[in-house]
N, C-alpha and C. Protein backbone atom coordinates (compact mmCIF):
# COMPACT_ATOMS: atom_id res chain seq x y z
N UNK A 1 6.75 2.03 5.38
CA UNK A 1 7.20 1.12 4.36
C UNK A 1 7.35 1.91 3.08
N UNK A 2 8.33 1.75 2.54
CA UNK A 2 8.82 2.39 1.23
C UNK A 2 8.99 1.39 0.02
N UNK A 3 7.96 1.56 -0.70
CA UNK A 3 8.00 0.87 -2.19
C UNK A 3 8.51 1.79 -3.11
N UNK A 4 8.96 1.03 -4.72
CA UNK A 4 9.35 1.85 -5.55
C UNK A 4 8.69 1.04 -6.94
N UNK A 5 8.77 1.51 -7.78
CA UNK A 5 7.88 0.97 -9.01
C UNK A 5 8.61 1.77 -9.94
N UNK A 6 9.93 0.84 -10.68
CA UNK A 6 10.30 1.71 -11.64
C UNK A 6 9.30 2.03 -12.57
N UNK A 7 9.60 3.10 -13.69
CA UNK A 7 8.96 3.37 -14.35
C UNK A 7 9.95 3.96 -15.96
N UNK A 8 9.62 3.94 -16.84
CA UNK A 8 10.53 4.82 -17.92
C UNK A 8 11.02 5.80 -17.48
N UNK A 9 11.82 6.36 -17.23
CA UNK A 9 12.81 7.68 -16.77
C UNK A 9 12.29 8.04 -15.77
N UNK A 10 11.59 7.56 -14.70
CA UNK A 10 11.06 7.66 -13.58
C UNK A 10 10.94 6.58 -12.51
N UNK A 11 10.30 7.08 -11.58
CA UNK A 11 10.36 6.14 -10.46
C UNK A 11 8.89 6.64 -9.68
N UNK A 12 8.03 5.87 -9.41
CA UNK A 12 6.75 5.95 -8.72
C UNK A 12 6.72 5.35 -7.34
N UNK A 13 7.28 6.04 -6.16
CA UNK A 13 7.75 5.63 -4.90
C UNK A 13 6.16 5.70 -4.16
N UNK A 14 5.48 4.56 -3.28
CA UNK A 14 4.81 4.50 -2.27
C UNK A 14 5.38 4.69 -0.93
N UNK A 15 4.72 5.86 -0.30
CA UNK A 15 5.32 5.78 1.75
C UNK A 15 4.41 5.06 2.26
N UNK A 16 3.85 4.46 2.64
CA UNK A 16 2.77 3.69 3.84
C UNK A 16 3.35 3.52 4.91
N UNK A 17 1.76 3.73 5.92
CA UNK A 17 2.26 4.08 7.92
C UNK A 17 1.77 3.12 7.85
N UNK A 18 2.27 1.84 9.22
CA UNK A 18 1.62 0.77 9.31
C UNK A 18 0.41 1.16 10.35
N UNK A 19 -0.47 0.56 10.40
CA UNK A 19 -1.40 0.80 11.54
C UNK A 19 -1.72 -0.53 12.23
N UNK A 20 -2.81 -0.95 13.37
CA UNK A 20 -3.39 -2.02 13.93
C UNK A 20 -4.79 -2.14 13.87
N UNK A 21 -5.73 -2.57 13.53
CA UNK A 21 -6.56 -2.78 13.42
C UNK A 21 -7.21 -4.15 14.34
N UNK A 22 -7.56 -4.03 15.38
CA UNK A 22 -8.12 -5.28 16.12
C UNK A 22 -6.56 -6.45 16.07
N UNK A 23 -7.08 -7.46 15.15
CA UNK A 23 -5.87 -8.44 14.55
C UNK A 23 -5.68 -8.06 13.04
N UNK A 24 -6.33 -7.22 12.43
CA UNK A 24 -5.72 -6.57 11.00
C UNK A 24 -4.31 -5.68 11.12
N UNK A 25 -4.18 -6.12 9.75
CA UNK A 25 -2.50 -4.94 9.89
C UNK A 25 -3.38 -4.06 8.65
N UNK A 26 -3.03 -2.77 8.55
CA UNK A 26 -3.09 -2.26 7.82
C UNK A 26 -1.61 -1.15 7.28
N UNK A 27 -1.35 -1.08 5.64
CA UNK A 27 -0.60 -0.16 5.42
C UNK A 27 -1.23 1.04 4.66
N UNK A 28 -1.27 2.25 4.93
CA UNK A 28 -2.05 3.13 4.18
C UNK A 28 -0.83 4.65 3.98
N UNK A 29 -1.18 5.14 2.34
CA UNK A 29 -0.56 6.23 2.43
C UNK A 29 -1.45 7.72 2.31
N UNK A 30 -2.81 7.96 3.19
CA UNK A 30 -3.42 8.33 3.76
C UNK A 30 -3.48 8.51 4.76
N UNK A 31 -3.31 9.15 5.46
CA UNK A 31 -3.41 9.43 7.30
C UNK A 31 -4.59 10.05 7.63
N UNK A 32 -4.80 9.94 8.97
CA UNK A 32 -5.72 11.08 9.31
C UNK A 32 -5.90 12.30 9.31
N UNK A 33 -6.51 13.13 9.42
CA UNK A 33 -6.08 14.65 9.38
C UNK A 33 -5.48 15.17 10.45
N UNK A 34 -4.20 16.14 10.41
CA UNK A 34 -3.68 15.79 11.73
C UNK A 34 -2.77 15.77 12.23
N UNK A 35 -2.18 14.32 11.33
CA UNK A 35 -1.04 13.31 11.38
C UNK A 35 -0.11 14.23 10.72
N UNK A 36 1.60 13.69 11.25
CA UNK A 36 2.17 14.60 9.97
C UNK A 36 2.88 12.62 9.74
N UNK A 37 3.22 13.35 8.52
CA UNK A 37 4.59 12.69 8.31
C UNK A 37 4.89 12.58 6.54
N UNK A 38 5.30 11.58 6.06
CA UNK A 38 5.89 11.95 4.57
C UNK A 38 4.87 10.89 3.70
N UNK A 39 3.91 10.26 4.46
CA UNK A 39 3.07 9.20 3.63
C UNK A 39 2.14 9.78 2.37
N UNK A 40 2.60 8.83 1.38
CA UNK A 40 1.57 9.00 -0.16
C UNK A 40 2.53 8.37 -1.19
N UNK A 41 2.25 8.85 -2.46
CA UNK A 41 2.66 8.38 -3.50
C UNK A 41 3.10 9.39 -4.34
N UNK A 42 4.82 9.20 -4.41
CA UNK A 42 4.97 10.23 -5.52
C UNK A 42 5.67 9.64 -6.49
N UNK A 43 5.72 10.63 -7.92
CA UNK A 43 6.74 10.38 -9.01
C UNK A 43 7.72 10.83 -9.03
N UNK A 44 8.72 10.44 -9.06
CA UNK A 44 10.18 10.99 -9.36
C UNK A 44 10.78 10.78 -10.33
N UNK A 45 11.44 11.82 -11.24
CA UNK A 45 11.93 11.99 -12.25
C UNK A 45 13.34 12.76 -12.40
N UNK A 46 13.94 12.77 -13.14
CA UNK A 46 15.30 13.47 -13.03
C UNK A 46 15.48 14.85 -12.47
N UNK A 47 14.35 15.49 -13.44
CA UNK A 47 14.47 16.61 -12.96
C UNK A 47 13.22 17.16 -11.63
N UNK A 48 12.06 16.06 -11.49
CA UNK A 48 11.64 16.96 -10.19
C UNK A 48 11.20 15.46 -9.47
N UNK A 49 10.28 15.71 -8.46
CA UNK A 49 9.89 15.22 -7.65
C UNK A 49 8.39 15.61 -6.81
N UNK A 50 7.33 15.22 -7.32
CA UNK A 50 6.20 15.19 -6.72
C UNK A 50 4.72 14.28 -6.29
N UNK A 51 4.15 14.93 -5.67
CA UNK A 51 3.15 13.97 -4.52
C UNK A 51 1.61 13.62 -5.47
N UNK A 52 1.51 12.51 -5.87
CA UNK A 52 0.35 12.64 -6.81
C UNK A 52 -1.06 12.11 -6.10
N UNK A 53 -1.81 12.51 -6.65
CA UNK A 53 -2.76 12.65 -6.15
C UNK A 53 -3.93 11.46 -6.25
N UNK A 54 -2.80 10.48 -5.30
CA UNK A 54 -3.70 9.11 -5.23
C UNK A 54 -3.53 8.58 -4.04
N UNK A 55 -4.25 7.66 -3.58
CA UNK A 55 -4.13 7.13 -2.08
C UNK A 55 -4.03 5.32 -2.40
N UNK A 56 -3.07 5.16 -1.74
CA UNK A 56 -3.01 3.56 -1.78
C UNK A 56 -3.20 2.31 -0.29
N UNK A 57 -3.89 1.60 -0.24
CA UNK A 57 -3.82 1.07 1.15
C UNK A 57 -4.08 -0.71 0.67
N UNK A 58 -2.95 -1.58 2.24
CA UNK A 58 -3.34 -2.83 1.95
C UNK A 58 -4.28 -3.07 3.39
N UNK A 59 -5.11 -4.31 3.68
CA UNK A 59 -6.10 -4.41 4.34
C UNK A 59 -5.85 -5.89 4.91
N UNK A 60 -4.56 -6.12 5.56
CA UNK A 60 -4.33 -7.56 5.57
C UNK A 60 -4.98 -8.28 7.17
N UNK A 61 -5.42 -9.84 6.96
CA UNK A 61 -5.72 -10.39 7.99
C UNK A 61 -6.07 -11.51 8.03
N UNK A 62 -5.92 -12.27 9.10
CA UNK A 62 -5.37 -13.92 9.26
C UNK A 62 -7.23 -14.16 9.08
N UNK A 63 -7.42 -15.15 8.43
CA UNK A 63 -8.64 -16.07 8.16
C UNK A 63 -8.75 -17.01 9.29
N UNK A 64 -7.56 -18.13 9.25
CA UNK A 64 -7.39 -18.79 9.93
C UNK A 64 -5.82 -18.63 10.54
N UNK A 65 -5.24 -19.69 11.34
CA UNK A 65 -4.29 -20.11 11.61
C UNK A 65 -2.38 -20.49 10.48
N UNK A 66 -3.60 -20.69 9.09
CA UNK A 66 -3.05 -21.08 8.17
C UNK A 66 -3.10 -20.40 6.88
N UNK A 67 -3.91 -19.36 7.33
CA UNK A 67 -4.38 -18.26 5.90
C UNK A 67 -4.44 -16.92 6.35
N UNK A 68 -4.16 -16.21 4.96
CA UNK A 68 -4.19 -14.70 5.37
C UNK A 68 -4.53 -13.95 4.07
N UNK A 69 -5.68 -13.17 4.70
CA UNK A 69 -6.06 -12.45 2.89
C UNK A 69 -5.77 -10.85 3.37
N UNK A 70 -5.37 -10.14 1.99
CA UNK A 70 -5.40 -8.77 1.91
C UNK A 70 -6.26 -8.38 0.87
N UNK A 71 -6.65 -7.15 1.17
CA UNK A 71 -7.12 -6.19 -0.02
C UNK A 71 -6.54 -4.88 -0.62
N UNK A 72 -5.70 -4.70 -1.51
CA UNK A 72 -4.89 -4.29 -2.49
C UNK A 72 -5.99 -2.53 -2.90
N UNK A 73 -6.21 -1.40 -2.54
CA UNK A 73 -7.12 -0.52 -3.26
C UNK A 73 -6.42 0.73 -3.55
N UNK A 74 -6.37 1.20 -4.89
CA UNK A 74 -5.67 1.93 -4.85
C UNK A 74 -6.98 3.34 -5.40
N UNK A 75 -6.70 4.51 -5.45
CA UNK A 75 -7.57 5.78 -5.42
C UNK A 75 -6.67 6.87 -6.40
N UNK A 76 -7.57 7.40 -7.69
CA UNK A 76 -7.09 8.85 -8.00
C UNK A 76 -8.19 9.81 -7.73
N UNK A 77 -7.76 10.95 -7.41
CA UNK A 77 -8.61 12.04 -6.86
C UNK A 77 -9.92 11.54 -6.22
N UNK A 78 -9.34 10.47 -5.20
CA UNK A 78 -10.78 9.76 -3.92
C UNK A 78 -11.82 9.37 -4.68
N UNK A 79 -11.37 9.13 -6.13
CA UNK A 79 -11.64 7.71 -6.74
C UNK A 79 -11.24 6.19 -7.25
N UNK A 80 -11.80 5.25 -6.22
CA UNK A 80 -11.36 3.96 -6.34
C UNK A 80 -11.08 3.82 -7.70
N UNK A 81 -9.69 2.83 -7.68
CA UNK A 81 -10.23 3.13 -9.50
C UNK A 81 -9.04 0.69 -9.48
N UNK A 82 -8.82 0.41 -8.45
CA UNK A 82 -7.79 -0.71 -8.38
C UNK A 82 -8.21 -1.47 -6.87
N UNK A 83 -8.87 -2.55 -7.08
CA UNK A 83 -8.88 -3.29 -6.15
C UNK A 83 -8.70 -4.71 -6.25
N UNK A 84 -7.53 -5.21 -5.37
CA UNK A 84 -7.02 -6.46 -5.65
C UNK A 84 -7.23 -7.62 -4.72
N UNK A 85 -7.48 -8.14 -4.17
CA UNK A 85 -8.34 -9.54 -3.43
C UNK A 85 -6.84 -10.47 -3.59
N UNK A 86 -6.17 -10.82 -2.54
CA UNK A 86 -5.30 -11.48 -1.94
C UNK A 86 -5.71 -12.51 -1.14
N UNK A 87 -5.09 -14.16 -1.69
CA UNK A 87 -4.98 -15.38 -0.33
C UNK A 87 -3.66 -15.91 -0.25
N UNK A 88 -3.26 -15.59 1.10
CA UNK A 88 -2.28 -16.98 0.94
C UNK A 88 -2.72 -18.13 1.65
N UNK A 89 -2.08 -18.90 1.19
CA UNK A 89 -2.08 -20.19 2.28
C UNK A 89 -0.83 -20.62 2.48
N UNK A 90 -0.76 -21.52 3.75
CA UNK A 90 0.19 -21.73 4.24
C UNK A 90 0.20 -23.38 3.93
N UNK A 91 1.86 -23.67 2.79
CA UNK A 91 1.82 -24.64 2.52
C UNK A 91 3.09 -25.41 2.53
N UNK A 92 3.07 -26.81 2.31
CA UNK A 92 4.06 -27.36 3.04
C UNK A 92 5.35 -27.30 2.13
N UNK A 93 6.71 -27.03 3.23
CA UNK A 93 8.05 -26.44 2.69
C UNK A 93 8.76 -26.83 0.94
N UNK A 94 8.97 -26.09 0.25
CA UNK A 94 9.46 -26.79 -0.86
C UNK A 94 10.75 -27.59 -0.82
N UNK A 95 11.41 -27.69 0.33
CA UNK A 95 12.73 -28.10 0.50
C UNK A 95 12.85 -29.28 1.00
């Protein structure tokens, strides 16, 4: 999954691998050691492009039938420093 977060003359792009967890989904741009691929968080700017040194992951999973919470944590130098507590509920159509 590819996010982007403009920014003033920049752009702060997230990669996240999806994973499975039991019935959790998880997206993380952390892998194992190991793993290859292009997952993390970088800045991009006109003139360069690099991998900063933070880790971001969501922690999503059904409560019930009708609900689903995530947890939002984001990390600089494998310090927590952003954690966000997510509910939805499932509610009836606005239409």
């Amino acid at each position: 999954m590819n996010i982007a977060l403009p920014l003033p003359y920049s752009q702060m792009t997230a990669i996240l691998k999806p994973f499975n967890e039991n019935e959790d989904f998880l997206l993380k741009s952390a892998c194992p050691k190991g793993s290859t691929g292009d997952e993390g968080l970088y800045l991009h700017t006109p003139f360069i492009t690099m991998k900063l040194p933070m880790e971001e992951s969501f922690h999503m999973k059904p409560e019930t039938d009708k609900s689903l919470t995530a947890v939002h944590q984001m990390k600089l130098f494998g310090i927590p420093f952003l954690t966000i507590h997510y509910q939805i509920d499932r509610g009836k159509p606005s239409c």
